[in-house]
Protein backbone atom coordinates (compact mmCIF):
# COMPACT_ATOMS: atom_id res chain seq x y z
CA UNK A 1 -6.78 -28.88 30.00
CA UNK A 2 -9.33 -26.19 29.89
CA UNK A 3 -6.81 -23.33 29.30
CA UNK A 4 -5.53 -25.35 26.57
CA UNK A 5 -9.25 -25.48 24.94
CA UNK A 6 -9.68 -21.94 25.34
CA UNK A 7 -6.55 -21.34 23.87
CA UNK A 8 -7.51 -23.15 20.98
CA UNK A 9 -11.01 -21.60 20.27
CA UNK A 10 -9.43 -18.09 20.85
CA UNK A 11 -6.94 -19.14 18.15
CA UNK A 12 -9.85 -20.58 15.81
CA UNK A 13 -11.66 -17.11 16.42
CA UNK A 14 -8.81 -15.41 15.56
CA UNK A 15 -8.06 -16.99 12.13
CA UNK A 16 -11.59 -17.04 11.14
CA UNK A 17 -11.90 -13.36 11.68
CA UNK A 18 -8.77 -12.91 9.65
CA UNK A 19 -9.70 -14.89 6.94
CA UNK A 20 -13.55 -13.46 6.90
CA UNK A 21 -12.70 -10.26 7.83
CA UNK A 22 -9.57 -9.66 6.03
CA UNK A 23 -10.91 -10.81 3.07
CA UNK A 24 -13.25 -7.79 2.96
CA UNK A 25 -10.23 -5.23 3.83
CA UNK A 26 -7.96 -6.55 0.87
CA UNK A 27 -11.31 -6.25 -1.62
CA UNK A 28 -11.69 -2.70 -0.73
CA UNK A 29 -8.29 -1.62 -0.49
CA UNK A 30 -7.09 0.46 -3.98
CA UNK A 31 -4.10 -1.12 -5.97
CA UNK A 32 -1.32 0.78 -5.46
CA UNK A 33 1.03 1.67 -8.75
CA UNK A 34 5.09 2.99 -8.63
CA UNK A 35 6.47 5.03 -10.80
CA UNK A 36 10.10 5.36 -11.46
CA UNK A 37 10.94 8.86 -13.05
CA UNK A 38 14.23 8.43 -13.82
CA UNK A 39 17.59 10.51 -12.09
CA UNK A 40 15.85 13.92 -11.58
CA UNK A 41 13.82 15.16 -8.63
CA UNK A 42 12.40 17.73 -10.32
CA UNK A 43 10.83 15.41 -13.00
CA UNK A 44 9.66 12.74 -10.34
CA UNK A 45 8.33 15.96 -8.60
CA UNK A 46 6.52 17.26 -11.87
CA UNK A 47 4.92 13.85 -12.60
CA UNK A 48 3.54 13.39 -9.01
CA UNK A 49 1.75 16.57 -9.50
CA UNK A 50 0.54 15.92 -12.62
CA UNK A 51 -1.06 12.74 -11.51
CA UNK A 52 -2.54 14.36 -8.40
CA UNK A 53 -4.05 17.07 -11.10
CA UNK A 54 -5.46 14.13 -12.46
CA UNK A 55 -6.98 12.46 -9.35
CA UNK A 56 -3.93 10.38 -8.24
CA UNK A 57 -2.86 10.28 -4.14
CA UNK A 58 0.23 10.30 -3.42
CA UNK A 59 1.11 7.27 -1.37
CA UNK A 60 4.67 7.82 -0.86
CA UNK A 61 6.11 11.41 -2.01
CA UNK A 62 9.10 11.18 -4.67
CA UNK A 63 12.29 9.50 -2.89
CA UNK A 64 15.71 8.56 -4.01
CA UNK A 65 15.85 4.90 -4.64
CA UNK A 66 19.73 4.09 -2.76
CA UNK A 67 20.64 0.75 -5.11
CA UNK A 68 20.01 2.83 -8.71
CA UNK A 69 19.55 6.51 -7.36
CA UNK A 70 16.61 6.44 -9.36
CA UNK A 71 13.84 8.87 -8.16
CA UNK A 72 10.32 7.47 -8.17
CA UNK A 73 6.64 7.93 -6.60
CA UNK A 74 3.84 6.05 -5.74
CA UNK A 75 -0.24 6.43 -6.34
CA UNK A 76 -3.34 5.50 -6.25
CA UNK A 77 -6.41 6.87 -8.39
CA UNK A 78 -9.25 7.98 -6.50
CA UNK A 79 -12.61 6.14 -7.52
């Protein structure tokens, strides 16, 4: 009976902390944008650093999207 109440406050702790706490993470956490550049890499590659001359980071580097072979990057812009 007591393990069971301990595992049941650890639980509580838990979900507080992740609702408190997690809160706090997805509030300070930058919103992250996609952009599709169409069937070149060398396009999706010019864009990318255009928006990092601009004061974008790259999230994820331009990549071949396999169900419309689309090429496409994503960013976020640095406060």
């Amino acid at each position: 009976m007591r393990a069971r109440g301990m595992k049941t406050l650890a639980a509580l702790g838990v979900s507080l902390a992740m609702v408190f706490g997690g809160s706090a993470v997805a509030n300070a956490a930058p919103q992250t944008w996609y952009y599709i550049t169409g069937y070149s890499q060398t396009d999706c590659q010019r864009i990318s650093n255009q928006y990092r001359g601009l004061g974008a980071r790259i999230v994820t580097a331009c990549h071949k999207r396999s169900y419309d072979q689309k090429w496409a990057f994503s960013y976020y812009w640095i406060n």
